[in-house]
C-alpha atoms as a PDB file:
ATOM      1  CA  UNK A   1       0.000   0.000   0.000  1.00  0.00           C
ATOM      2  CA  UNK A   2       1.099   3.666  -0.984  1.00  0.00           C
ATOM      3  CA  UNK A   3       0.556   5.315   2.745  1.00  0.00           C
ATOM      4  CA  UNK A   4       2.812   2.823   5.230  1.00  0.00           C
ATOM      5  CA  UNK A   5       2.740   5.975   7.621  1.00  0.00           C
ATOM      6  CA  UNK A   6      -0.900   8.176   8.175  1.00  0.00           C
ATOM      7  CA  UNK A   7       0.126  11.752   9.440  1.00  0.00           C
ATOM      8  CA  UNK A   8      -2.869  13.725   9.441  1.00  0.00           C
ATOM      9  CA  UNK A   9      -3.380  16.343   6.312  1.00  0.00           C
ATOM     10  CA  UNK A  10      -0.940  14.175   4.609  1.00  0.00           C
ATOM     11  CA  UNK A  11      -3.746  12.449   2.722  1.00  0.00           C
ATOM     12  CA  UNK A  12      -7.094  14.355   0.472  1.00  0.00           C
ATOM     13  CA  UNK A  13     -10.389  12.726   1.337  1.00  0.00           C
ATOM     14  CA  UNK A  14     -10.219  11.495  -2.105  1.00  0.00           C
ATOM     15  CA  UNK A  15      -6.559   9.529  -1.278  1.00  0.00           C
ATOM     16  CA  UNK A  16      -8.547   8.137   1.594  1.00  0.00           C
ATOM     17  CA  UNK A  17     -11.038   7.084  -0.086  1.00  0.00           C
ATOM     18  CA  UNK A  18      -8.918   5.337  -2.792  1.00  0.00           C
ATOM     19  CA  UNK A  19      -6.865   3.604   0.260  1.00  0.00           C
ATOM     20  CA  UNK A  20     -10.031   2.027   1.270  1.00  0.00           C
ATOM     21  CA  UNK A  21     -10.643   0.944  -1.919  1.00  0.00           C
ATOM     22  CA  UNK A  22      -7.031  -0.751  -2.074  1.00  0.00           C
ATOM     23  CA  UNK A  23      -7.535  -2.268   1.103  1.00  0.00           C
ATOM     24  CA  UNK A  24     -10.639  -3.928  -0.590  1.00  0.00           C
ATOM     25  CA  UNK A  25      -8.872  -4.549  -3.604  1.00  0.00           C
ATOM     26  CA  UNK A  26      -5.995  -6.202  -1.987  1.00  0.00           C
ATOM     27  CA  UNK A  27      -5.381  -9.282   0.316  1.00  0.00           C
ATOM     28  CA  UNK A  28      -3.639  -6.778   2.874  1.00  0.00           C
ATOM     29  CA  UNK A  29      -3.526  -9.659   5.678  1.00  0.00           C
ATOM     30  CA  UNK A  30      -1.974  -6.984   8.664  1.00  0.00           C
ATOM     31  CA  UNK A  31      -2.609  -3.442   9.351  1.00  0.00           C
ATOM     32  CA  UNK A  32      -0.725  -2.141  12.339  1.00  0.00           C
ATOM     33  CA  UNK A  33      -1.835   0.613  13.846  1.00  0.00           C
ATOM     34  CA  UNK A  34       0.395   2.895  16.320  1.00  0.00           C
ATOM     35  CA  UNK A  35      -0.244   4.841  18.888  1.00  0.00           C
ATOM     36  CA  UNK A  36       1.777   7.792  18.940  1.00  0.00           C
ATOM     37  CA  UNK A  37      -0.197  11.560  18.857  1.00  0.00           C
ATOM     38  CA  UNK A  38      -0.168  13.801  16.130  1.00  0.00           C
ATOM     39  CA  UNK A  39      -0.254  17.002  18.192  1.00  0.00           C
ATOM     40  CA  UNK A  40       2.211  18.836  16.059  1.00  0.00           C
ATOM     41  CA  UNK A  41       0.010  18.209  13.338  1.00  0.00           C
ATOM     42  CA  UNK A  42      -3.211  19.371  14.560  1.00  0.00           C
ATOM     43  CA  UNK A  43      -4.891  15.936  15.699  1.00  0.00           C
ATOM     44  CA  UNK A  44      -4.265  13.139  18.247  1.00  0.00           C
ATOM     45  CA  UNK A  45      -5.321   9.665  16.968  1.00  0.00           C
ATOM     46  CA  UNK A  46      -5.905   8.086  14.356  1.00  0.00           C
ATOM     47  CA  UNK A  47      -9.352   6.815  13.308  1.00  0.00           C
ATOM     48  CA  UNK A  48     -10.707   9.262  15.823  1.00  0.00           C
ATOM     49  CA  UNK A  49      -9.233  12.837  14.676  1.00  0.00           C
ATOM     50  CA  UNK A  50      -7.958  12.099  11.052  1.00  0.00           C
ATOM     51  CA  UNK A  51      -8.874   9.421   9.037  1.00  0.00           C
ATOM     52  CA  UNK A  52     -12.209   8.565  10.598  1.00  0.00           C
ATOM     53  CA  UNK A  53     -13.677   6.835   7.211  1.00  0.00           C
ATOM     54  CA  UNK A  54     -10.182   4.403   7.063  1.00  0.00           C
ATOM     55  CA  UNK A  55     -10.271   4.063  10.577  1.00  0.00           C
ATOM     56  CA  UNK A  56     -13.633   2.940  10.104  1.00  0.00           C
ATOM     57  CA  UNK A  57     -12.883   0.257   7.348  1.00  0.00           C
ATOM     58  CA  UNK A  58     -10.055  -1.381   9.060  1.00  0.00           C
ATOM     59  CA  UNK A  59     -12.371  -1.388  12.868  1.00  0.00           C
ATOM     60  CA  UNK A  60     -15.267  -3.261  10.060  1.00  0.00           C
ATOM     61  CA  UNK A  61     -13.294  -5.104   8.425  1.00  0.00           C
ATOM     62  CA  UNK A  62     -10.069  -6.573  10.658  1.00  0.00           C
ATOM     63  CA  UNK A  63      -9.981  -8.124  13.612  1.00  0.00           C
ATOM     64  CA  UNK A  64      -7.700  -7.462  16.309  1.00  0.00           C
ATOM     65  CA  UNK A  65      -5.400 -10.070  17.028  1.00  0.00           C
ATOM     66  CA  UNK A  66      -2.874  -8.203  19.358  1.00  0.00           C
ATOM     67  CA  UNK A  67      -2.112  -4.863  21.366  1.00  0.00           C
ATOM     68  CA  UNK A  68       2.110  -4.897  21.859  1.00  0.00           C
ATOM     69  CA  UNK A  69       3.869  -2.365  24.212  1.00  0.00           C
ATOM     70  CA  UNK A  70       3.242  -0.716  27.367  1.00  0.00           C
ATOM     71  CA  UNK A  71      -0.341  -0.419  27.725  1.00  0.00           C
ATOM     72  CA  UNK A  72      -2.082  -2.872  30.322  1.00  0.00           C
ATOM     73  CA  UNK A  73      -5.585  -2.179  29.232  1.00  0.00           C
ATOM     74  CA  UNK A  74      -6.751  -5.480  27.433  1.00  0.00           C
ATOM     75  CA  UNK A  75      -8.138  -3.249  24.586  1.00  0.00           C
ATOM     76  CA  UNK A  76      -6.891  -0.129  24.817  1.00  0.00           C
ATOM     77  CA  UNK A  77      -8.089   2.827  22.251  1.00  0.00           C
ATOM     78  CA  UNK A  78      -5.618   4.662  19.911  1.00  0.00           C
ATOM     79  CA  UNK A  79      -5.045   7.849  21.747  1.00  0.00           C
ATOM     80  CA  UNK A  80      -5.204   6.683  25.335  1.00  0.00           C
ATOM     81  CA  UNK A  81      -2.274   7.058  27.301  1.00  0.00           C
ATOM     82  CA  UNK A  82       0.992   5.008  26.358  1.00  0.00           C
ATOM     83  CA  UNK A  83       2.496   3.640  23.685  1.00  0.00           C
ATOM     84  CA  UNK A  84       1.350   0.164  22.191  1.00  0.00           C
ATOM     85  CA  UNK A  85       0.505  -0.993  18.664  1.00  0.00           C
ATOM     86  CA  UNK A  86      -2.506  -2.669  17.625  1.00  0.00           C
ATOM     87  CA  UNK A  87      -1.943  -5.436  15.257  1.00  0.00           C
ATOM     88  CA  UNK A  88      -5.245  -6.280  12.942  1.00  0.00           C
ATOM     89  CA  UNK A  89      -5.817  -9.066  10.792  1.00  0.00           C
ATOM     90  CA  UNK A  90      -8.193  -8.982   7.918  1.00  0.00           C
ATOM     91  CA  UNK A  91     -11.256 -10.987   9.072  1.00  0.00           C
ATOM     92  CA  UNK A  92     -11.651 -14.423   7.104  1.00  0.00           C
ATOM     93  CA  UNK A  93     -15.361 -13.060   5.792  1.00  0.00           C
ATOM     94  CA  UNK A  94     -12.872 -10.585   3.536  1.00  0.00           C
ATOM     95  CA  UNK A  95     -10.087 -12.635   2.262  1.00  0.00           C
END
């Protein structure tokens, strides 16, 4: 895929759009999702404050699998306090 790394403003709602439509397109198995703020560019998380319609595809269409790093929530939400990545695996329904 074209956008390995989502900084907000970095993508038109039309390049969202057609990222969506390559996730369809695609057998992406894995999307990984960090959580790391954007503050210095205007928004904090992903999915929630840029992004919201990809966000949305990937929380449809993926399952998570696994949430690496230092949070100890057992499903902790992209802009909540630490750092951890979510790993997401495309659900079988899709492949």
């Amino acid at each position: 895929m074209r956008h390995q790394i989502l900084i907000p403003g970095l993508m038109l709602p039309a390049d969202e759009i057609a990222a969506i439509e390559t996730l369809r397109g695609l057998p992406v198995r894995y999307v990984l999702i960090v959580n790391r703020p954007m503050r210095e560019f205007g928004a904090e998380a992903f999915g929630r404050d840029f992004y919201q319609d990809l966000g949305r595809f990937v929380e449809d269409n993926y399952r998570l699998i696994k949430v690496c790093g230092e949070s100890i929530r057992t499903n902790p939400q992209i802009g909540d306090p630490g750092f951890f990545i979510k790993i997401y695996e495309l659900m079988k329904s899709r492949k």
